[in-house]
Every structure is written in C-alpha cells, then in structure tokens.
C-alpha atoms as a PDB file:
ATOM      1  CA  UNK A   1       4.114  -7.919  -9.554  1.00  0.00           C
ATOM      2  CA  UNK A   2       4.084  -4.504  -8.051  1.00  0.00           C
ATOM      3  CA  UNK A   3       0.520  -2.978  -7.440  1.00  0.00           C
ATOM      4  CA  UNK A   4       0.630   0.717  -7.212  1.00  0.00           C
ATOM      5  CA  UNK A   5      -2.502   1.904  -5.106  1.00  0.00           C
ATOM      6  CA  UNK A   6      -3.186   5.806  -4.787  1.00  0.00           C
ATOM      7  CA  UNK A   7      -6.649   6.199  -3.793  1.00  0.00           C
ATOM      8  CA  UNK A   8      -8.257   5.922  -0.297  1.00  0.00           C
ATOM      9  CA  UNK A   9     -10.145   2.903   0.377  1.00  0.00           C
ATOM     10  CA  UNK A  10     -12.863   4.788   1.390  1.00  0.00           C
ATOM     11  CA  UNK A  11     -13.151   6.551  -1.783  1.00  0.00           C
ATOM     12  CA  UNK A  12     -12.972   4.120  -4.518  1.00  0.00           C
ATOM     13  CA  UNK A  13     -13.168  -0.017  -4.207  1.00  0.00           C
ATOM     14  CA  UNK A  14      -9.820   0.217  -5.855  1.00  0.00           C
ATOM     15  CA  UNK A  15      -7.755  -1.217  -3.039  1.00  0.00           C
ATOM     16  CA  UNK A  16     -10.244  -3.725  -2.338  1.00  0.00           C
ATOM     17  CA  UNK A  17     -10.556  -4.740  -6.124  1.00  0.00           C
ATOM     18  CA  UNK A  18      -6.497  -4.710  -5.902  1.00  0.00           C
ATOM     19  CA  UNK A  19      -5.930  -7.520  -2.644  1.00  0.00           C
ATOM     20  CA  UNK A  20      -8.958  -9.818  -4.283  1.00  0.00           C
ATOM     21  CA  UNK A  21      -6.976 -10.218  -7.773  1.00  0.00           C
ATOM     22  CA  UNK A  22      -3.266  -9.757  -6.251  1.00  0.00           C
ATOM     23  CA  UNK A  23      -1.519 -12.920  -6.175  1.00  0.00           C
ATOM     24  CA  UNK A  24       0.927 -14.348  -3.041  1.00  0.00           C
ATOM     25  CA  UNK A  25       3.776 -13.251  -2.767  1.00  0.00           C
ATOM     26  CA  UNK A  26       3.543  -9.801  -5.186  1.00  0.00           C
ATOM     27  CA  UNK A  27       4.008  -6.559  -3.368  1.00  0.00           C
ATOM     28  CA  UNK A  28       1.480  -4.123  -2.637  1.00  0.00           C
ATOM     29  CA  UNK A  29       2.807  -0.274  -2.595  1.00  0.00           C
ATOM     30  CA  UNK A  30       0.123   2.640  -1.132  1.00  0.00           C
ATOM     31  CA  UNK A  31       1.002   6.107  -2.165  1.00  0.00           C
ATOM     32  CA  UNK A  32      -1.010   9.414  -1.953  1.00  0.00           C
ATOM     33  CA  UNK A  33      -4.619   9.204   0.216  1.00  0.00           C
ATOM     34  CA  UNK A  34      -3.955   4.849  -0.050  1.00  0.00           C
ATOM     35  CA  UNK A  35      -1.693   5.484   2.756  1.00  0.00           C
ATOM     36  CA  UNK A  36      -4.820   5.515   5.300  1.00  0.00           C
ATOM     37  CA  UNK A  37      -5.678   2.356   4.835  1.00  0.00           C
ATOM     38  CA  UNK A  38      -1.923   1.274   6.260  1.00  0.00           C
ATOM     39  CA  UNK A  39      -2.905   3.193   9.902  1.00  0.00           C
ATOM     40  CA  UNK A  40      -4.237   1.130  12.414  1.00  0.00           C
ATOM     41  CA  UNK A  41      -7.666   3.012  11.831  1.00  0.00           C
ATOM     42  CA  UNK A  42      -7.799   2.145   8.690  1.00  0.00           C
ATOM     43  CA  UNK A  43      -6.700  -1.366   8.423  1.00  0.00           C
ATOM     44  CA  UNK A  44      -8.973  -2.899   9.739  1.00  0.00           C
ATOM     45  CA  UNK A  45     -11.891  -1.840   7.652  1.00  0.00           C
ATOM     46  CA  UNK A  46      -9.996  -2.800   4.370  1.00  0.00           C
ATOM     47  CA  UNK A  47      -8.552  -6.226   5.330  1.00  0.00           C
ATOM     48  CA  UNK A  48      -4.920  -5.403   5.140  1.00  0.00           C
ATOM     49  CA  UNK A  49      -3.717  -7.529   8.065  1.00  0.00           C
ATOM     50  CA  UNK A  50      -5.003 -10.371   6.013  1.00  0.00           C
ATOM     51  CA  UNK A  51      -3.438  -9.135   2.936  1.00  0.00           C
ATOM     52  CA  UNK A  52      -0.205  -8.549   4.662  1.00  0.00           C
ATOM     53  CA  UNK A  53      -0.080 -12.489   5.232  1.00  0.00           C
ATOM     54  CA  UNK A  54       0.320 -12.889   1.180  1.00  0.00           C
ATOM     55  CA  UNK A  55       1.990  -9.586   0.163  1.00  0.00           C
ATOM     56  CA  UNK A  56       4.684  -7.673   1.068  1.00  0.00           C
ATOM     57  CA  UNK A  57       3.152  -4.096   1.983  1.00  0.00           C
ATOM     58  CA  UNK A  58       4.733  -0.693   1.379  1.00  0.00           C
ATOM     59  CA  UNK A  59       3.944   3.069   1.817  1.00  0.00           C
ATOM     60  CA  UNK A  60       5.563   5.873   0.639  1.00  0.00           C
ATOM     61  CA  UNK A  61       7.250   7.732   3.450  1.00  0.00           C
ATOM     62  CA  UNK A  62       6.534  12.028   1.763  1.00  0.00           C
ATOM     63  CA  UNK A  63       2.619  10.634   1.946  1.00  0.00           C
ATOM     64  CA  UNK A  64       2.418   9.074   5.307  1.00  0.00           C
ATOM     65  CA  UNK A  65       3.958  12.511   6.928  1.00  0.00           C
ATOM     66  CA  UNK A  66       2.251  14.663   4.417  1.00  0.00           C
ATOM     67  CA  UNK A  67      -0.895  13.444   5.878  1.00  0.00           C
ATOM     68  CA  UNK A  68      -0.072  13.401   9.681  1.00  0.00           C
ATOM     69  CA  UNK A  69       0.227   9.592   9.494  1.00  0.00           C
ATOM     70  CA  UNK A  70       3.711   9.154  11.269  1.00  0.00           C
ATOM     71  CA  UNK A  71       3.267   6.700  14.034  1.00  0.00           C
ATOM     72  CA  UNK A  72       0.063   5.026  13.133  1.00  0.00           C
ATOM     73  CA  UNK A  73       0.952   2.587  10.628  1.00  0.00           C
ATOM     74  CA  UNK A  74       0.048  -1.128  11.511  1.00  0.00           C
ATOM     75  CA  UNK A  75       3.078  -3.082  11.501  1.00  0.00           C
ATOM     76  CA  UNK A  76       4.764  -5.195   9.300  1.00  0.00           C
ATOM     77  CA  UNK A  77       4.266  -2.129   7.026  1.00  0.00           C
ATOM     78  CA  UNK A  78       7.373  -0.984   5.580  1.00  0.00           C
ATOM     79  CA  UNK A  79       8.091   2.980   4.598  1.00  0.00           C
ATOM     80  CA  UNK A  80       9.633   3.623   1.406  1.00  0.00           C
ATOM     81  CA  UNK A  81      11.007   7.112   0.280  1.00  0.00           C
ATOM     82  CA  UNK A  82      10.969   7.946  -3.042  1.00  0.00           C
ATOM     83  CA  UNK A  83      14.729   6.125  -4.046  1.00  0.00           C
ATOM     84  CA  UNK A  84      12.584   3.352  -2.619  1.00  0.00           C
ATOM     85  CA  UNK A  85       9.566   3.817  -4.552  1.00  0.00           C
ATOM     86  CA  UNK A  86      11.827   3.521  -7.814  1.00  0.00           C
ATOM     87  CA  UNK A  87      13.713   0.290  -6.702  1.00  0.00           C
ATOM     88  CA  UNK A  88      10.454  -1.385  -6.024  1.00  0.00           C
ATOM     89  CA  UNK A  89       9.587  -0.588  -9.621  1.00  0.00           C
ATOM     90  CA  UNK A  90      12.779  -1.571 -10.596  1.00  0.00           C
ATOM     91  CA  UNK A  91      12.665  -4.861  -8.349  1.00  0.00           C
ATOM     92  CA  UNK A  92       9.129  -5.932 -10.069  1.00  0.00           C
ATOM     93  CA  UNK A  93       9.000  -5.773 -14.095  1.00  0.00           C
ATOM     94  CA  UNK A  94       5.135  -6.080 -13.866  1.00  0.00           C
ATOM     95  CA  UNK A  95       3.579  -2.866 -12.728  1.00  0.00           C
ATOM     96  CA  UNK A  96      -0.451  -2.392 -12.228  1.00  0.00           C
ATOM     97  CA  UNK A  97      -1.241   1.014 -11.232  1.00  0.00           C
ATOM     98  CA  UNK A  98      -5.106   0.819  -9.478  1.00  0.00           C
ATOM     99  CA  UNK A  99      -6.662   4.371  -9.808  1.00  0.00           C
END
C-alpha cells in the first residue's frame, strides 16, 4: 500500500495516525508541508527513523525545494519527481491519502 501524506506533522496527527496503522513493508510518500517531517529537524520529533525501518519513505522532489528543504533530508529518504510520484501510484494498487 501507498500512503499519501500532505500535511505537516506539526499541524495535524495525520502522519502520526498514518506510521501507527501502516503495515511493513508498504511505502510511505510525503508531499506538500509532510515534507518537513523528512528533514533532519523534523524527524526526529515524528518517529520517522523508526518508521523508515518498516517502510520505504519518499518525498516529492517540487515540495522539498519549494520549501527550502534541499539538503536536509535524513537519509535513506528517497526524492521522487512527479513521473515518480505517478509510478509509485502505479507500483501500489492500494492508495490511502491521510489529509
């Protein structure tokens, strides 16, 4: 399953609500304001190094630069344009959007 995140985690419990129901081994995509909580600032206050050891991780590339993020993603995070963004959906048939 893909999970589609697009809110900051320190706006909504969204993301939060997201890693406690995702299963291992689904994939976890951050778009829009999400994208903080991939920077080393704000992983650590939303658990994502721990989520990154069940899911695979993934933030849209327009949104990270958009909002001066370049740089300060925590690794292991990978950086998807949009093409990308559409082959993930394509690679997972089950979508959940989080808003």
């Amino acid at each position: 399953m893909l999970h589609i995140v697009n809110k900051s985690h320190m706006q909504t419990n969204s993301l939060q609500t997201c890693l406690r129901l995702a299963k291992p081994g689904s994939a976890l995509l951050l778009i829009e304001d999400a994208v903080f909580a991939a920077t080393t600032a704000g992983a650590a206050s939303c658990s994502m190094a721990e989520c990154m050891q069940q899911l695979e991780v993934y933030a849209l590339q327009p949104d990270v630069e958009a909002r001066g993020m370049a740089g300060k993603l925590v690794q292991g995070v990978t950086t998807v344009d949009y093409a990308g963004f559409v082959d993930l959906v394509a690679e997972h048939p089950n979508n959940q959007s989080w808003l």
